[in-house]
Protein backbone atom coordinates (compact mmCIF):
# COMPACT_ATOMS: atom_id res chain seq x y z
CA UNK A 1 13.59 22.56 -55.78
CA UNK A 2 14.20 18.85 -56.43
CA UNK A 3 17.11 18.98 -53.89
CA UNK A 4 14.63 20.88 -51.22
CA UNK A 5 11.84 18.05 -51.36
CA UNK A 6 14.78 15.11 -51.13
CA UNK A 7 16.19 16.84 -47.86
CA UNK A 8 12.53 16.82 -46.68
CA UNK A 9 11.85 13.62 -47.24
CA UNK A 10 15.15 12.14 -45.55
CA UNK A 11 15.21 14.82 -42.98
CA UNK A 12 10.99 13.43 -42.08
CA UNK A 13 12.46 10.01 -42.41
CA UNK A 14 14.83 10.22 -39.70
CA UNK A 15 12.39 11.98 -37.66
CA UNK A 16 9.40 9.85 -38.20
CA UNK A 17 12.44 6.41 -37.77
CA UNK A 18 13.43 8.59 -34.47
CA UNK A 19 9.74 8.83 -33.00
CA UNK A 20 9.21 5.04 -33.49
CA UNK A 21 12.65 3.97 -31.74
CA UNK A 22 11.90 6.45 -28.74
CA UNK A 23 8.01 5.38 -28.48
CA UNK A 24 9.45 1.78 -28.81
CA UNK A 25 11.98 2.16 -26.08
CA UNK A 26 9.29 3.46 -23.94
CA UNK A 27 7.09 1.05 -24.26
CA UNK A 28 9.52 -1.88 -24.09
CA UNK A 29 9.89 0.19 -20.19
CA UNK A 30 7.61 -2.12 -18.72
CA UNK A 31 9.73 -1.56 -15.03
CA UNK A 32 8.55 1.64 -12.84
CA UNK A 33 9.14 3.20 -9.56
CA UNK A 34 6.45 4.49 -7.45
CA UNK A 35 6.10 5.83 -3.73
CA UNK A 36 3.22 5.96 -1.90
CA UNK A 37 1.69 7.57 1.03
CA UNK A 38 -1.39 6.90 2.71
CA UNK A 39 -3.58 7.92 5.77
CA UNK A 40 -6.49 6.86 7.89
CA UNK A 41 -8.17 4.40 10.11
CA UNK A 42 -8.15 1.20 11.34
CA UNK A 43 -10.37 -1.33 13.72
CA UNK A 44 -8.61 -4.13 15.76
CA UNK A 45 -9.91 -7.58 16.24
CA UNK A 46 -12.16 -7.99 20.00
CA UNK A 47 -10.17 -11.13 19.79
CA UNK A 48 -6.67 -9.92 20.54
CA UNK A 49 -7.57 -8.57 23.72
CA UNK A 50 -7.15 -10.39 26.98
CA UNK A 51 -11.24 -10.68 28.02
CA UNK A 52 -12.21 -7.21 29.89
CA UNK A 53 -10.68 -5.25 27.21
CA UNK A 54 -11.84 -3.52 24.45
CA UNK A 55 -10.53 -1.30 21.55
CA UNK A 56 -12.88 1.57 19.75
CA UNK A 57 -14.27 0.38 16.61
CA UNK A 58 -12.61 3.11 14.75
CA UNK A 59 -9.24 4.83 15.49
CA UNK A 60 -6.95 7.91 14.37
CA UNK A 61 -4.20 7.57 13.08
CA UNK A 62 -2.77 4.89 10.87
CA UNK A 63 -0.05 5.71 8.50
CA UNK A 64 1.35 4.01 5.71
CA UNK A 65 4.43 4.58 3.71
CA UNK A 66 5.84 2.11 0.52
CA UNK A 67 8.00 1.55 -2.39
CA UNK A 68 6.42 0.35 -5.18
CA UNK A 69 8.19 -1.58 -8.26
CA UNK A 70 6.53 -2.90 -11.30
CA UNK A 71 8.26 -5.48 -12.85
CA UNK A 72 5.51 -6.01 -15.92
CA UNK A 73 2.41 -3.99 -16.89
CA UNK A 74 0.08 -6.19 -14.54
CA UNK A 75 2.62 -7.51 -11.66
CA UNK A 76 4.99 -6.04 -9.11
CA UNK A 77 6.48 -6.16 -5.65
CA UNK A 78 5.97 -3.21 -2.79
CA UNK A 79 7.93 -2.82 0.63
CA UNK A 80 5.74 -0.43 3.00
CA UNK A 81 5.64 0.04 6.52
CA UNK A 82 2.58 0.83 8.60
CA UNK A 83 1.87 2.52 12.10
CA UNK A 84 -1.21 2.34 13.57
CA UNK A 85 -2.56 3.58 17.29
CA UNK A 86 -5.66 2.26 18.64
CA UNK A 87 -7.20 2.67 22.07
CA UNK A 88 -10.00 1.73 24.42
CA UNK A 89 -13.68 2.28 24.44
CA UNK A 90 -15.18 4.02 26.81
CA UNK A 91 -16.48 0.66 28.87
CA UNK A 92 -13.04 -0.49 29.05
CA UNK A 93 -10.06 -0.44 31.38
CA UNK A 94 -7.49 2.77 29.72
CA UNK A 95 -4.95 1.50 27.29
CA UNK A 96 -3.52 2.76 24.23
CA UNK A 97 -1.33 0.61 21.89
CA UNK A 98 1.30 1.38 19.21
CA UNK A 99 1.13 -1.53 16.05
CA UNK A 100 3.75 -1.07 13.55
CA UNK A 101 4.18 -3.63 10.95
CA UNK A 102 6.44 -4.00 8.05
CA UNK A 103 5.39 -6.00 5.04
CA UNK A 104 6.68 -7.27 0.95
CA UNK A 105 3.71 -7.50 -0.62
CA UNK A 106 2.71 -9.01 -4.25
CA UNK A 107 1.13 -6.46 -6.52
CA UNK A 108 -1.21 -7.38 -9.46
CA UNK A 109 -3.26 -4.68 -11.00
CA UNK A 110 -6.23 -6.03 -13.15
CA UNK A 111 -7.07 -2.53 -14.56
CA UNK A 112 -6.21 -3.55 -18.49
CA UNK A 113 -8.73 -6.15 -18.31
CA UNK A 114 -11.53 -4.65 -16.55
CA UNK A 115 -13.09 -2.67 -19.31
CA UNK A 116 -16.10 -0.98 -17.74
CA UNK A 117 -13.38 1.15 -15.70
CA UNK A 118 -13.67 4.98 -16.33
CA UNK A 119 -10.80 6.83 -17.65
CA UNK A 120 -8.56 7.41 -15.14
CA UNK A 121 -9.42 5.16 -12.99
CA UNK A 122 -7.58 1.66 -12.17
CA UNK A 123 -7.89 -1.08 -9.12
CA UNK A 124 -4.95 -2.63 -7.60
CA UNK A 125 -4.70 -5.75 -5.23
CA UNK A 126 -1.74 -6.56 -3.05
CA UNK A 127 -1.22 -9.85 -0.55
CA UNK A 128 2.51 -11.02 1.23
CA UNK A 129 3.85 -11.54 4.99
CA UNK A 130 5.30 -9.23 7.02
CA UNK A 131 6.27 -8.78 10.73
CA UNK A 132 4.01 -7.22 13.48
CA UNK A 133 5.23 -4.86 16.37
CA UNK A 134 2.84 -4.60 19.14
CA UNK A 135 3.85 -2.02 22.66
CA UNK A 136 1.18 -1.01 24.55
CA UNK A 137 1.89 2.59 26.00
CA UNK A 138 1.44 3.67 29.66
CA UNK A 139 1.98 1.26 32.52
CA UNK A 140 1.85 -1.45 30.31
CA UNK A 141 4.57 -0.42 28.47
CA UNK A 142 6.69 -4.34 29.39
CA UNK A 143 3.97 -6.06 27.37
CA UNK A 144 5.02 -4.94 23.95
CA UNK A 145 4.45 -8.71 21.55
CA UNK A 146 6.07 -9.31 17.87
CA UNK A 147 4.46 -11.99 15.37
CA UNK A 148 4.36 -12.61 12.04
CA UNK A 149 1.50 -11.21 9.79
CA UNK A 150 0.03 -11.79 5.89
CA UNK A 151 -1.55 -8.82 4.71
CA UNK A 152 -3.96 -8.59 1.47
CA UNK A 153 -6.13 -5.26 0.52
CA UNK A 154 -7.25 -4.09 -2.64
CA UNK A 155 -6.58 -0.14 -3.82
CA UNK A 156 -9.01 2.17 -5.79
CA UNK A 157 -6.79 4.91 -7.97
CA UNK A 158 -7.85 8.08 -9.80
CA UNK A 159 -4.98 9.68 -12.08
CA UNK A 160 -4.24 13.02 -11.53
CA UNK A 161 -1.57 13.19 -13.65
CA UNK A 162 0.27 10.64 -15.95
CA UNK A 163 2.82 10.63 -12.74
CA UNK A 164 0.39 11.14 -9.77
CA UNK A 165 -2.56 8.67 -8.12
CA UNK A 166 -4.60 9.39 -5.30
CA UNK A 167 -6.32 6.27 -4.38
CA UNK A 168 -8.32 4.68 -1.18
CA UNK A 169 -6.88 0.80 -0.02
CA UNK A 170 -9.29 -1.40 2.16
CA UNK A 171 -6.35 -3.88 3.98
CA UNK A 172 -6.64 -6.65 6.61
CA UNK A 173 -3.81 -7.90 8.14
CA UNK A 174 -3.86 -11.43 9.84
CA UNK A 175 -2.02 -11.81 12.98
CA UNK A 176 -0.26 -15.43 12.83
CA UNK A 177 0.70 -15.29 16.74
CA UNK A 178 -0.07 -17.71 19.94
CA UNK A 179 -2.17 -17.11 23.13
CA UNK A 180 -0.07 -14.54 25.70
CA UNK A 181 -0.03 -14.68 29.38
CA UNK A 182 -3.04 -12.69 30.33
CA UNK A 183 -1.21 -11.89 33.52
CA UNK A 184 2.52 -11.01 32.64
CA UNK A 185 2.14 -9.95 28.89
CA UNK A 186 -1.48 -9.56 28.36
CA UNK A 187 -2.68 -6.56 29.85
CA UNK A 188 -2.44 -3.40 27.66
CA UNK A 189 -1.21 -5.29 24.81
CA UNK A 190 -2.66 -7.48 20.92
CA UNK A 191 -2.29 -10.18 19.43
CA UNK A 192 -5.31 -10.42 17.15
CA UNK A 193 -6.22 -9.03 13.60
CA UNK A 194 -6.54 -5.35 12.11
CA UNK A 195 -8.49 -3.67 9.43
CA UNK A 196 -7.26 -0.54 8.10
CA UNK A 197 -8.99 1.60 5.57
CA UNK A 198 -7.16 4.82 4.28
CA UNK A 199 -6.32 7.37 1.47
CA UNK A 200 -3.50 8.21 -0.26
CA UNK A 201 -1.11 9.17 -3.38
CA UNK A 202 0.85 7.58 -5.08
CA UNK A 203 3.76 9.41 -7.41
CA UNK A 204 5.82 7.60 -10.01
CA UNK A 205 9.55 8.25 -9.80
CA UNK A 206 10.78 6.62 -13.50
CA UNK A 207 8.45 8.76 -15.53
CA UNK A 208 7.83 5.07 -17.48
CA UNK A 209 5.17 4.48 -20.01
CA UNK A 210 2.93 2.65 -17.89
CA UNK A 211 2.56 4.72 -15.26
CA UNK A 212 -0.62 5.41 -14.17
């Protein structure tokens, strides 16, 4: 009996010594992968249009697709590209244009520290530069325009699962560009700002402790 109860103890030992190294590796995984997918809407500047043109106040679709990396619990680093289409009212001259940007964004996520959050539920903020793609579709199609961008926006998530987020992101995305030719590159084409509001998920792909 005494030989039972000393094979218990050292066999609970190494299992209770086992649990604390793996929960301890976990949690010392402060890295994780995520990808995310989002879609929705977005609403172009009146300022990026040559004068006599205007853009609906809300279009369908814009698209966005990242990779997401946490370096610490609270800060990370996210590629993503977005597409967005927008086109003109119904007081305006026909265009449609085609904005595609790519951006590396800065990730903090405040959630830890904002304690009147409901389980589940975290907020996210992103900001970095990027590169805009502008081509107007149509006739206008030789007045396509490139520019540098900085992009900021601030995401909403709801866990699903301890690997899966769905979450809504409120973006803007400054254009930094110059004054086009109204004549030879201006007609059908941007240069101003964009908002874009959408809704998406998010899925982890390292399975890490702090995933959401």
């Amino acid at each position: 009996m005494n030989t039972f109860f000393i094979n218990f103890k050292q066999a609970s030992v190494s299992i209770v010594f086992l649990f604390l190294s793996i929960s301890g590796f976990s949690q010392a995984e402060t890295s994780k992968w995520k990808v995310q997918l989002a879609v929705g809407v977005n609403s172009p500047s009146s300022s990026g249009f040559i004068p006599g043109l205007e853009a609906n106040p809300i279009n369908f679709p814009t698209i966005n697709l990242g990779v997401q990396h946490m370096f610490k619990r609270q800060f990370g680093a996210k590629l993503d590209f977005g597409y967005n289409r927008f086109s003109n009212e119904s007081s305006s001259p026909f265009f449609k244009v085609n904005y595609t940007r790519i951006n590396a964004q800065f990730i903090y996520d405040p959630t830890p520290i904002i304690t009147f959050l409901p389980m589940g539920f975290g907020v996210v903020a992103h900001a970095g530069p990027g590169f805009s793609m502008i081509k107007p579709l149509g006739e206008y199609g030789a007045n396509k325009t490139s520019y540098l961008n900085v992009m900021g926006g601030i995401e909403f998530h709801y866990s699903i699962t301890q690997l899966l987020t769905v979450y809504l992101d409120g973006s803007y995305i400054y254009g930094v560009s110059s004054d086009f030719d109204p004549v030879s590159e201006g007609y059908g084409s941007f240069n101003g700002n964009l908002l874009t509001a959408t809704i998406g998920v998010s899925y982890s792909l390292s399975g890490c402790y702090y995933c959401d």
